[in-house]
N, C-alpha and C. Protein backbone atom coordinates (compact mmCIF):
# COMPACT_ATOMS: atom_id res chain seq x y z
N UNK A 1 -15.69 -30.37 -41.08
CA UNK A 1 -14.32 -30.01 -40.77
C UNK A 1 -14.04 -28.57 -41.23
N UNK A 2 -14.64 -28.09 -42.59
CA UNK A 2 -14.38 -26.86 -42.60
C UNK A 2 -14.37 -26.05 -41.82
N UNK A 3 -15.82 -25.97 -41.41
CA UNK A 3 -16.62 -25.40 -40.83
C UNK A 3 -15.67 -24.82 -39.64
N UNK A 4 -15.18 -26.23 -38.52
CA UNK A 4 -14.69 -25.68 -37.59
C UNK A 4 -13.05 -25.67 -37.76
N UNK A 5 -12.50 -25.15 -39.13
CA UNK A 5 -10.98 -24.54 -39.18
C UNK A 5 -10.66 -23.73 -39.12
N UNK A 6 -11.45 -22.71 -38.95
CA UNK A 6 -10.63 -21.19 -37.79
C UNK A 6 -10.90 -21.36 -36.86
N UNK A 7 -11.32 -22.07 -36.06
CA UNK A 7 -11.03 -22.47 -34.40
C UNK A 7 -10.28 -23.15 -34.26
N UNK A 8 -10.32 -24.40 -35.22
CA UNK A 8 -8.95 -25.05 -34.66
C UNK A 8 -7.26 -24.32 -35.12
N UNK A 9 -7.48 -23.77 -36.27
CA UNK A 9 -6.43 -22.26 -36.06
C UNK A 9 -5.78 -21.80 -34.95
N UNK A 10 -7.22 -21.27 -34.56
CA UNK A 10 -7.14 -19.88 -33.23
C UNK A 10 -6.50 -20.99 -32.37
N UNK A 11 -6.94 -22.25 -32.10
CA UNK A 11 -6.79 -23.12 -30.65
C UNK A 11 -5.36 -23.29 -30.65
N UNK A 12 -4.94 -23.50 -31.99
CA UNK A 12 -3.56 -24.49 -32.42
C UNK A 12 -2.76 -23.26 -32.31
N UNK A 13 -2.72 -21.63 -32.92
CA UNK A 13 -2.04 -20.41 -32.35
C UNK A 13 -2.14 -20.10 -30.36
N UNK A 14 -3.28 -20.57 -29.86
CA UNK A 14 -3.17 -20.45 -28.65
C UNK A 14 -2.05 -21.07 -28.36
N UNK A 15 -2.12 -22.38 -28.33
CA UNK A 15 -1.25 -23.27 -27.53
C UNK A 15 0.08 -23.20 -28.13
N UNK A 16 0.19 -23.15 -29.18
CA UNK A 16 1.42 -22.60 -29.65
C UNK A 16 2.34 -21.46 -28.86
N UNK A 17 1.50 -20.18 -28.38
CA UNK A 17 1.63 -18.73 -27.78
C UNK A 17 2.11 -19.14 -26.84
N UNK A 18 1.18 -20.31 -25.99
CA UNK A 18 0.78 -20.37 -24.99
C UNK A 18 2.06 -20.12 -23.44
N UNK A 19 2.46 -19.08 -22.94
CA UNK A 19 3.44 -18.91 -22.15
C UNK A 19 2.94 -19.38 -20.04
N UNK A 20 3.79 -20.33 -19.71
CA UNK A 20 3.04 -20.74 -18.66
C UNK A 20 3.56 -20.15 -17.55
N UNK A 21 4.45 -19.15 -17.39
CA UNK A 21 4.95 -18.41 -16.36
C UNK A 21 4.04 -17.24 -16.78
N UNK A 22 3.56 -16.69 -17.87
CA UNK A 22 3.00 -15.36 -18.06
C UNK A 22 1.01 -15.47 -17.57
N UNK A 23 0.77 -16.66 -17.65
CA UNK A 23 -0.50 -17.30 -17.18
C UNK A 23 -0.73 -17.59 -15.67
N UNK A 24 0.87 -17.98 -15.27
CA UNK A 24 0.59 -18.02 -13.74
C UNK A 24 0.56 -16.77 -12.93
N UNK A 25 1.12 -15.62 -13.91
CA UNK A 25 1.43 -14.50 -13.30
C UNK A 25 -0.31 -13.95 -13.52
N UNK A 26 -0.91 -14.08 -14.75
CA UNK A 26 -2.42 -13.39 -14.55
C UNK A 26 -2.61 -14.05 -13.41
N UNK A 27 -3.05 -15.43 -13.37
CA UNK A 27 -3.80 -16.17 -12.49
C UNK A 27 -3.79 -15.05 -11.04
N UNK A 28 -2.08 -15.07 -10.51
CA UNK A 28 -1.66 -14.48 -9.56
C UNK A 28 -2.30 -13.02 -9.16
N UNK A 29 -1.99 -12.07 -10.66
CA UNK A 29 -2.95 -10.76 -10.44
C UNK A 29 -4.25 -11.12 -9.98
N UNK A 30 -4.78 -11.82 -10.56
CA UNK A 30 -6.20 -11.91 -10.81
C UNK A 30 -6.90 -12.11 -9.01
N UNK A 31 -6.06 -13.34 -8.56
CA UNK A 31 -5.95 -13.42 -6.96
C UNK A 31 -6.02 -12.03 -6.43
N UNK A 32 -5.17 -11.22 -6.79
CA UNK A 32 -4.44 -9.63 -5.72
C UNK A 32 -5.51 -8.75 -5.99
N UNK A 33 -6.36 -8.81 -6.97
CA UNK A 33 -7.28 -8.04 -7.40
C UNK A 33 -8.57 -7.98 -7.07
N UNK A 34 -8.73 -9.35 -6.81
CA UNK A 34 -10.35 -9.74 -5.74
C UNK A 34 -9.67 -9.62 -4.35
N UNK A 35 -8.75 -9.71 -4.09
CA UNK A 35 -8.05 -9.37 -2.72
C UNK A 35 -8.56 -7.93 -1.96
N UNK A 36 -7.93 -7.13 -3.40
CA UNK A 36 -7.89 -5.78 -3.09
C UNK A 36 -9.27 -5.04 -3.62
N UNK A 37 -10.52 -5.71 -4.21
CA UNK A 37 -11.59 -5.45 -4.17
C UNK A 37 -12.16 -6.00 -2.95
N UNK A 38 -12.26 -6.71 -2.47
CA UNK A 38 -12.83 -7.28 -0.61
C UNK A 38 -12.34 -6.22 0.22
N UNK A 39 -11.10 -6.01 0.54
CA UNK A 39 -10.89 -4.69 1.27
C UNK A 39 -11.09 -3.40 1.12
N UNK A 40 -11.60 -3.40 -0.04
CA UNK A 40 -12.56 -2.11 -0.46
C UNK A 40 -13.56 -1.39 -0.30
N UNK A 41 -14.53 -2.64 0.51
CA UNK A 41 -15.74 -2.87 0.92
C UNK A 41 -15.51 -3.54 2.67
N UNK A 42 -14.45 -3.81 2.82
CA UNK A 42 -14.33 -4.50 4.26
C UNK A 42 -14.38 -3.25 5.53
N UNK A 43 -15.06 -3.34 6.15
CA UNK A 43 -15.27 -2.79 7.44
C UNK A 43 -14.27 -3.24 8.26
N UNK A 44 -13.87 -4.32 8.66
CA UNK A 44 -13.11 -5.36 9.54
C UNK A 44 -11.88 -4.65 9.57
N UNK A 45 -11.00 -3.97 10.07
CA UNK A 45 -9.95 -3.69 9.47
C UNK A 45 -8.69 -4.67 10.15
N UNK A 46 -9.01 -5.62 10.97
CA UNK A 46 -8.36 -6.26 11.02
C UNK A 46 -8.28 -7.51 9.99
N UNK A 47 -9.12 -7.70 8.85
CA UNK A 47 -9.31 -8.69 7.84
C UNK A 47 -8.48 -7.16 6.91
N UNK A 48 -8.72 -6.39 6.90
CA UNK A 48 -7.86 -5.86 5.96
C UNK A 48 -6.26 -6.10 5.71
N UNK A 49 -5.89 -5.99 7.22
CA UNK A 49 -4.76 -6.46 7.25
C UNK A 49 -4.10 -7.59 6.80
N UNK A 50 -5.01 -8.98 7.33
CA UNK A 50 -4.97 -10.17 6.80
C UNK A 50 -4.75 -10.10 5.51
N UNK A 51 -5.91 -9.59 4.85
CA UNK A 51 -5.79 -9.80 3.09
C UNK A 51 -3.95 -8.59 2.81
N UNK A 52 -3.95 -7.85 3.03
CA UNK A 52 -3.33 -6.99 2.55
C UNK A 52 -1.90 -7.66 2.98
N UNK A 53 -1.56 -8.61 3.92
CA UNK A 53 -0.72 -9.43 4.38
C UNK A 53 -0.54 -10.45 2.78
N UNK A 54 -1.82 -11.01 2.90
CA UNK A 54 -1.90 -12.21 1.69
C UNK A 54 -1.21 -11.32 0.27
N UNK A 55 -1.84 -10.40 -0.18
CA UNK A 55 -1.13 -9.95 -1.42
C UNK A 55 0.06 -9.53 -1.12
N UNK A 56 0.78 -9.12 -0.26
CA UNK A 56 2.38 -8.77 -0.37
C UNK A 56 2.83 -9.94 -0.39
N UNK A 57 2.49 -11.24 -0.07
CA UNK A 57 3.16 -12.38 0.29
C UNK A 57 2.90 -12.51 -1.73
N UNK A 58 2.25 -13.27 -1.87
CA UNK A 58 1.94 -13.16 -3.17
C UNK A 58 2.81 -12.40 -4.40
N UNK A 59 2.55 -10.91 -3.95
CA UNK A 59 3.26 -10.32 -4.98
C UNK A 59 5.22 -10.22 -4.46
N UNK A 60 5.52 -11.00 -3.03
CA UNK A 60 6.72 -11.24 -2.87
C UNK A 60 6.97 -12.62 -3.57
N UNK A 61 6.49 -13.43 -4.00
CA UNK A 61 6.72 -15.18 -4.79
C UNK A 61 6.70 -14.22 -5.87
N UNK A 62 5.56 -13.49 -6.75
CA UNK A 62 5.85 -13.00 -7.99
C UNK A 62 7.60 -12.47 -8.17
N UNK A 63 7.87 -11.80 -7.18
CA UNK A 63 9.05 -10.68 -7.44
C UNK A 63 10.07 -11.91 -7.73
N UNK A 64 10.29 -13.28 -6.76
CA UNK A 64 11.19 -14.08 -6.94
C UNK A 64 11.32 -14.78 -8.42
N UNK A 65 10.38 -14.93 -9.00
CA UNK A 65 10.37 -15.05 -10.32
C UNK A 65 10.95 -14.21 -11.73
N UNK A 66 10.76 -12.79 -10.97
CA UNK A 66 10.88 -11.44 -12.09
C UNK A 66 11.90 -10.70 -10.89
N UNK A 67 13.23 -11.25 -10.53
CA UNK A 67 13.86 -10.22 -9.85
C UNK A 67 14.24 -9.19 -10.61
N UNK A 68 14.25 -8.32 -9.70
CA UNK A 68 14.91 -6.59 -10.09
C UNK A 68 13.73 -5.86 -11.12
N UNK A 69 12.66 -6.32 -11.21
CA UNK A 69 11.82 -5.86 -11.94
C UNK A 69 10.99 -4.64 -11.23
N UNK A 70 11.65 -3.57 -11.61
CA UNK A 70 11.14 -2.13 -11.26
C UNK A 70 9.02 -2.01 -11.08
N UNK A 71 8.55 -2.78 -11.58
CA UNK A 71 7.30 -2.82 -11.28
C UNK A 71 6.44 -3.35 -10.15
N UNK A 72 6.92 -4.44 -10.24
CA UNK A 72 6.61 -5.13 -8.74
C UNK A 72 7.29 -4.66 -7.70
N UNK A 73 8.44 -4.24 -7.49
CA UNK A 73 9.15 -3.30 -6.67
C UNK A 73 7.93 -2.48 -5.98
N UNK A 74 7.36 -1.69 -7.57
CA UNK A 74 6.55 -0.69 -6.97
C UNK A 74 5.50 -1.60 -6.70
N UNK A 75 4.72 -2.10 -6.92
CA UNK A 75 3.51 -2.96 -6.30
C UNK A 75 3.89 -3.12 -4.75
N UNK A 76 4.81 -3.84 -4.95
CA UNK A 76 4.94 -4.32 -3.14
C UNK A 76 4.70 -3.10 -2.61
N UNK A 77 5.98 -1.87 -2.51
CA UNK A 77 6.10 -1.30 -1.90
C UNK A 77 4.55 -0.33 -1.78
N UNK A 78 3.88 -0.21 -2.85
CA UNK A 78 2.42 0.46 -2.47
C UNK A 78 1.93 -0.28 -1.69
N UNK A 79 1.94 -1.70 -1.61
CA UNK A 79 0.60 -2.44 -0.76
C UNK A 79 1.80 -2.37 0.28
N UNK A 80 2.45 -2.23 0.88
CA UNK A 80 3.35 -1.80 2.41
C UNK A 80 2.99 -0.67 2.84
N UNK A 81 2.78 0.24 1.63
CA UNK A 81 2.26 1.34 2.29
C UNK A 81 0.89 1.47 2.95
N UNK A 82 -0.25 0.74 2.06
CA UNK A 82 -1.17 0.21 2.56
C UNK A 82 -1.62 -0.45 3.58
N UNK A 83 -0.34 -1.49 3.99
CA UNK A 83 -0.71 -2.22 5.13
C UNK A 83 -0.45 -1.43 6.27
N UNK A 84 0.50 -0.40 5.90
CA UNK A 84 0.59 0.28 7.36
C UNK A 84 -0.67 1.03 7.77
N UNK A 85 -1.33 1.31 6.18
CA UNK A 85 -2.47 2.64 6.94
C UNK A 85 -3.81 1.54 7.79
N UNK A 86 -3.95 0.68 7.06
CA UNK A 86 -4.80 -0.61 7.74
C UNK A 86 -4.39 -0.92 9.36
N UNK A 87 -2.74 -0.99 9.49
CA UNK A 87 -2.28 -1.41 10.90
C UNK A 87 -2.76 -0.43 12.18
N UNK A 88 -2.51 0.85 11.29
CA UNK A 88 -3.09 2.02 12.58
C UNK A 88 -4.38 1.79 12.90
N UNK A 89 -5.60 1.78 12.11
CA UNK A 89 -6.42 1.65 12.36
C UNK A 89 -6.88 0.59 14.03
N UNK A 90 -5.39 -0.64 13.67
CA UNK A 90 -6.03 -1.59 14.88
C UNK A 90 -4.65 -1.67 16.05
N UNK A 91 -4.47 -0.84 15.71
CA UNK A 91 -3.06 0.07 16.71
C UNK A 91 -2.17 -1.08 16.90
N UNK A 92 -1.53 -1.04 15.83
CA UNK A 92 -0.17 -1.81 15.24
C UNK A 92 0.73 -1.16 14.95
N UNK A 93 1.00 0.06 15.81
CA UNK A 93 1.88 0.86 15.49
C UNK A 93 3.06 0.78 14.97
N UNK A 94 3.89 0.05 15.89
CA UNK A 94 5.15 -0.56 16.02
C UNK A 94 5.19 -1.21 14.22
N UNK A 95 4.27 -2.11 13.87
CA UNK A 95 4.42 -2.76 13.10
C UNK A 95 4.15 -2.07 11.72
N UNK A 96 2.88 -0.85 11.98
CA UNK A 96 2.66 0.69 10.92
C UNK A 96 4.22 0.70 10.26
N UNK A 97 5.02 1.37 11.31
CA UNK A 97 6.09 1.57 11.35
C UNK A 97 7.06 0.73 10.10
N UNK A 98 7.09 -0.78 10.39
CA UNK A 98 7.81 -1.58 10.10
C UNK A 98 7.49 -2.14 8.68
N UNK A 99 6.37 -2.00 8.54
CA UNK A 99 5.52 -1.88 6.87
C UNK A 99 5.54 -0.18 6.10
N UNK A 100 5.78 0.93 6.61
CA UNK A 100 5.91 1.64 5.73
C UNK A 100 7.23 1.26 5.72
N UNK A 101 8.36 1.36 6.49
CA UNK A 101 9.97 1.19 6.60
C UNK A 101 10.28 0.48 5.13
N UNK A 102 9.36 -0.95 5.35
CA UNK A 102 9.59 -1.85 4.34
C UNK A 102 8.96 -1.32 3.15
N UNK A 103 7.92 -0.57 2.98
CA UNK A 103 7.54 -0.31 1.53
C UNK A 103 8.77 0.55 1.25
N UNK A 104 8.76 1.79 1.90
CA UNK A 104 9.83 2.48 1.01
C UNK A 104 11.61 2.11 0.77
N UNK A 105 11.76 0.95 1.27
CA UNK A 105 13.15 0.24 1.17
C UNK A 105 12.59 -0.33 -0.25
N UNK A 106 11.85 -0.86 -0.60
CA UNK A 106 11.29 -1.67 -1.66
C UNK A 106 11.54 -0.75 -2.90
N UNK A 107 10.80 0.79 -2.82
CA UNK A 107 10.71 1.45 -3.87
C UNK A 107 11.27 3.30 -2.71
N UNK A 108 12.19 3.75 -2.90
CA UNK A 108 11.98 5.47 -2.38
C UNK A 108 11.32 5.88 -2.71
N UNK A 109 10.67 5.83 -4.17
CA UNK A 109 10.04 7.13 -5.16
C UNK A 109 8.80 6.60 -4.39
N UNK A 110 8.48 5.88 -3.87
CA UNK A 110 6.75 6.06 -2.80
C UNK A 110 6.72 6.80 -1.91
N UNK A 111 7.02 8.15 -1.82
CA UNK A 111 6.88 9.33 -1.15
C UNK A 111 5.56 9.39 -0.20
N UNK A 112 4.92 8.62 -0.97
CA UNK A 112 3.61 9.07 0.06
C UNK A 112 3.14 8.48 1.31
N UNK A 113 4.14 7.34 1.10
CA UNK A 113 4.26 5.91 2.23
C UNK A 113 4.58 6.86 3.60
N UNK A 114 4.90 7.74 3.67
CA UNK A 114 5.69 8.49 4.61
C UNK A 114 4.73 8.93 5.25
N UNK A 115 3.62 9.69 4.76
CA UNK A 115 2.28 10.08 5.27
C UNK A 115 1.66 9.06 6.42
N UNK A 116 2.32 7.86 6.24
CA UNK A 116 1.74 7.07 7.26
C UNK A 116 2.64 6.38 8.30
N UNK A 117 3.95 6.55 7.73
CA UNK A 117 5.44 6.38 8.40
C UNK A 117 5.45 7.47 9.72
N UNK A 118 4.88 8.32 9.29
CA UNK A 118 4.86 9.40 10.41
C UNK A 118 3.08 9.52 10.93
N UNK A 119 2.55 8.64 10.91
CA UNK A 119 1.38 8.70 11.91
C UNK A 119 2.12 7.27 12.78
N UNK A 120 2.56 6.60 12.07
CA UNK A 120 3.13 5.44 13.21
C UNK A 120 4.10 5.80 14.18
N UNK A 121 5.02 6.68 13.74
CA UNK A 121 6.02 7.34 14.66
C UNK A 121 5.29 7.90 15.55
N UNK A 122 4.10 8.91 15.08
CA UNK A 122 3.68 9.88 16.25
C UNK A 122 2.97 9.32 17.57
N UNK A 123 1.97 8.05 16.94
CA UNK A 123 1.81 7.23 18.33
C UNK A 123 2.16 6.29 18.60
N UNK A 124 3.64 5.96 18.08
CA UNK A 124 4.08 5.56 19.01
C UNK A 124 5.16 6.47 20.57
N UNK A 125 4.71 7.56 20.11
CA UNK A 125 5.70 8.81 21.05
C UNK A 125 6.63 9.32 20.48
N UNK A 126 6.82 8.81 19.41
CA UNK A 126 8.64 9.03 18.70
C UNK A 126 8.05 10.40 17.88
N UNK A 127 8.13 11.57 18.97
CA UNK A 127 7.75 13.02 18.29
C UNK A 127 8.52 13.65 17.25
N UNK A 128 10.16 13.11 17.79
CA UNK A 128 11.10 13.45 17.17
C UNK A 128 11.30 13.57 15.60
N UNK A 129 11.07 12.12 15.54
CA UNK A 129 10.90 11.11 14.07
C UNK A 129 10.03 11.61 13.50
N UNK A 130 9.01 11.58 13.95
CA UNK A 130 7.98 11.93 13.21
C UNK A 130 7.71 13.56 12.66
N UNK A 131 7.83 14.52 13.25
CA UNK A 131 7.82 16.03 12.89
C UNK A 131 9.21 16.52 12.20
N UNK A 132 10.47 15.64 11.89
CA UNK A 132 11.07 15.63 10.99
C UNK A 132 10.49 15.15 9.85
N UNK A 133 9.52 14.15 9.80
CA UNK A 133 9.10 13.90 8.32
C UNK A 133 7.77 15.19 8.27
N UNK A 134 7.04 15.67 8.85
CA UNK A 134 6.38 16.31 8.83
C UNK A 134 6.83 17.89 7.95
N UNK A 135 7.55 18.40 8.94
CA UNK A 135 8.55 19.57 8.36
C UNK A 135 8.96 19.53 7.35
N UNK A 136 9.70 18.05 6.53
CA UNK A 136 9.97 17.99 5.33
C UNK A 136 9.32 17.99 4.01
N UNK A 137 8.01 17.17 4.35
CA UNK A 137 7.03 16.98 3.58
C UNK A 137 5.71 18.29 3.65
N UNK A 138 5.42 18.99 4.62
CA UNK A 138 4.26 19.41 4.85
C UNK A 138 3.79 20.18 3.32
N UNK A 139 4.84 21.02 2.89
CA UNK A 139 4.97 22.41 1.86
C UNK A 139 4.58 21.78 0.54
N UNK A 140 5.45 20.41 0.09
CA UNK A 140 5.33 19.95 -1.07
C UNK A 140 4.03 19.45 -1.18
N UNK A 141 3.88 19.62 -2.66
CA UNK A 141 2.44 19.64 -3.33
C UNK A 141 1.98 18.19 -3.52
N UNK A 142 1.66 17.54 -2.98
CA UNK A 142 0.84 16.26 -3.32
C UNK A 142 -0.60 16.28 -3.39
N UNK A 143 -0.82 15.49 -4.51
CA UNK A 143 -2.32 15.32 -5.21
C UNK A 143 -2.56 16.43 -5.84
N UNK A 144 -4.57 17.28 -4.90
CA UNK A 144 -4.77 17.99 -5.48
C UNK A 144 -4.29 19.37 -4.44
N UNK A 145 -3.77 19.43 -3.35
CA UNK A 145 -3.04 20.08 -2.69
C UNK A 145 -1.89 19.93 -2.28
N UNK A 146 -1.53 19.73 -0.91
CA UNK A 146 0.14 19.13 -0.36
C UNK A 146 0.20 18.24 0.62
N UNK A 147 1.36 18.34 1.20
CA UNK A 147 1.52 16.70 2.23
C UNK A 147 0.43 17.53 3.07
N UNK A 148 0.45 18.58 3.69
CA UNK A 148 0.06 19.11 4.75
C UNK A 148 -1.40 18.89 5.10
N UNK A 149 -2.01 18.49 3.60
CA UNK A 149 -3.17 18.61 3.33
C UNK A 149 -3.84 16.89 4.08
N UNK A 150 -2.82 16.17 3.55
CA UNK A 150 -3.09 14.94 3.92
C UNK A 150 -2.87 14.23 5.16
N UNK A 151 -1.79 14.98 5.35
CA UNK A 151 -1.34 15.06 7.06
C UNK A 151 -2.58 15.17 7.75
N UNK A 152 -3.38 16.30 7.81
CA UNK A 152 -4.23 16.44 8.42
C UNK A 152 -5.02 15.52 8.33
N UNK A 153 -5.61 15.53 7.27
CA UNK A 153 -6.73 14.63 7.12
C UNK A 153 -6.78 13.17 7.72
N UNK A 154 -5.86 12.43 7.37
CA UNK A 154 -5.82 11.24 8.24
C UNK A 154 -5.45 11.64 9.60
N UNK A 155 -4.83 12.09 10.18
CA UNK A 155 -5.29 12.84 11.77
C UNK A 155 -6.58 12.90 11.92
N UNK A 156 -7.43 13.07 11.16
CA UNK A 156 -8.44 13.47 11.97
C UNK A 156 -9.14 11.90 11.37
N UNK A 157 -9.37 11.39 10.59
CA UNK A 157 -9.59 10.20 10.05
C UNK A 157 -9.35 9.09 11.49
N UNK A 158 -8.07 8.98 12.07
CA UNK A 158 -8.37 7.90 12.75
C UNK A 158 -8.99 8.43 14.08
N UNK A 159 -8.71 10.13 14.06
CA UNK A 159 -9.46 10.36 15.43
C UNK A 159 -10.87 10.08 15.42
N UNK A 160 -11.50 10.04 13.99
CA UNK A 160 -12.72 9.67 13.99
C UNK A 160 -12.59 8.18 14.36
N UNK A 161 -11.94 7.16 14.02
CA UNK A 161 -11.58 5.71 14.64
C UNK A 161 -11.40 5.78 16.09
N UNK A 162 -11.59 6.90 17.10
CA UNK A 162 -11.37 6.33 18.25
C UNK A 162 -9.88 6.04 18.57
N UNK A 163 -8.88 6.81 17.96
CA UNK A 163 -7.31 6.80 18.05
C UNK A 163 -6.44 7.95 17.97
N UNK A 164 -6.23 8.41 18.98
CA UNK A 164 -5.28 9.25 19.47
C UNK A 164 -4.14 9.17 20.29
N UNK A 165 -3.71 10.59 20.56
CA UNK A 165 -2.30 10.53 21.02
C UNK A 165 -2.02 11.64 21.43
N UNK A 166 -1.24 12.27 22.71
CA UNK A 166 -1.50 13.34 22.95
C UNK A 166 -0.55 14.05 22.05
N UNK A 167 0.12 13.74 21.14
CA UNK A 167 1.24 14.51 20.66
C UNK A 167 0.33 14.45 18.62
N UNK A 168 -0.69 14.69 18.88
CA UNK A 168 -1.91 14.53 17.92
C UNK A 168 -1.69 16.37 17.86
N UNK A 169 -2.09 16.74 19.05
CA UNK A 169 -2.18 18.14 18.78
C UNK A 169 -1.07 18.83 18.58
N UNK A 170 0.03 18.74 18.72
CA UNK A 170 1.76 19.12 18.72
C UNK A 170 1.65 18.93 17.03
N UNK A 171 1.18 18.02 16.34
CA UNK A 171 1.72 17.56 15.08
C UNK A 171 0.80 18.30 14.70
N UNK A 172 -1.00 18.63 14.75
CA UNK A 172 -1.60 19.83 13.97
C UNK A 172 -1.15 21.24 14.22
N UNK A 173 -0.75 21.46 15.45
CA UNK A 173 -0.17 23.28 15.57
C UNK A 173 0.73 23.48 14.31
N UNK A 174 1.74 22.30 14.53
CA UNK A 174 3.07 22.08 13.33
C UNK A 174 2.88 22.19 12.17
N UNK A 175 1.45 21.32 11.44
CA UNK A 175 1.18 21.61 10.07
C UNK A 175 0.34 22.71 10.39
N UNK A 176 -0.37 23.88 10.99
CA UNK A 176 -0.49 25.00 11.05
C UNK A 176 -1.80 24.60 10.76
N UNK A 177 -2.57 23.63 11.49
CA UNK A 177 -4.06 23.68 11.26
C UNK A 177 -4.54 24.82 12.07
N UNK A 178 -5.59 25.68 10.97
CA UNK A 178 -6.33 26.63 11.53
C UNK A 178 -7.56 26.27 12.18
């Protein structure tokens, strides 16, 4: 019995601790995290979507638990931003659209959600919409350069996917690709 009385200690402080909403919430991460390691490695990008569907659903049951909690706010609204860049890929425009919309209603300060808010606008034709966010964003400094920087790059990213638009080239003159 000696022997094993700092385990039964440690066991008897566990269960004591033991919080069962804070356990369901690992459990829950723990789910979003092999989620978001599979789409890391997924080619499919229509399984990206799927999964990236599954964790907003997920981290939307979390939020109902922890309302108004400024963190999950931001969680969702990053993986919205995410799902939109996944949607273009399988020309879900409309719906690109309707997942960045929703990430940044979730959180504003996800500025970068926009980067893909305005590739959904652009094919879907909505030139308008879209080179207003362009113009606004291009100058400011994001990452290790600016929007402008990133703008491009995914332009040319899904053109490597086999996805264009004729108003593709209207939006690089605009960010002043040389």
């Amino acid at each position: 019995v000696q022997q094993y009385r700092p385990y039964i200690q440690h066991l008897t402080q566990f269960f004591n601790d033991f919080d069962e909403a804070a356990f369901q919430l690992q459990q829950q991460m723990e789910t979003i995290s092999a989620l978001e390691t599979a789409n890391e490695t997924e080619k499919d990008s229509h399984k990206k979507v799927q999964r990236q569907q599954e964790i907003i659903g997920i981290l939307l049951e979390i939020e109902k638990t922890m309302p108004g909690n400024k963190e999950v706010a931001n969680w969702i609204a990053a993986r919205y931003g995410s799902l939109a860049w996944y949607q273009l890929f399988i020309r879900q425009f409309a719906e690109a659209e309707q997942s960045a919309r929703a990430g940044l209603a979730k959180d504003p300060s996800e500025e970068w959600i926009n980067t893909n808010l305005a590739l959904a606008l652009l094919y879907q034709g909505k030139w308008e919409a879209a080179k207003e966010i362009y113009l606004s964003l291009k100058d400011k400094k994001y990452g290790e350069g600016t929007y402008k920087d990133t703008f491009l790059s995914d332009l040319a990213e899904l053109e490597q996917a086999g996805i264009s638009h004729p108003d593709v080239k209207r939006a690089r003159a605009l960010l002043g690709e040389k």
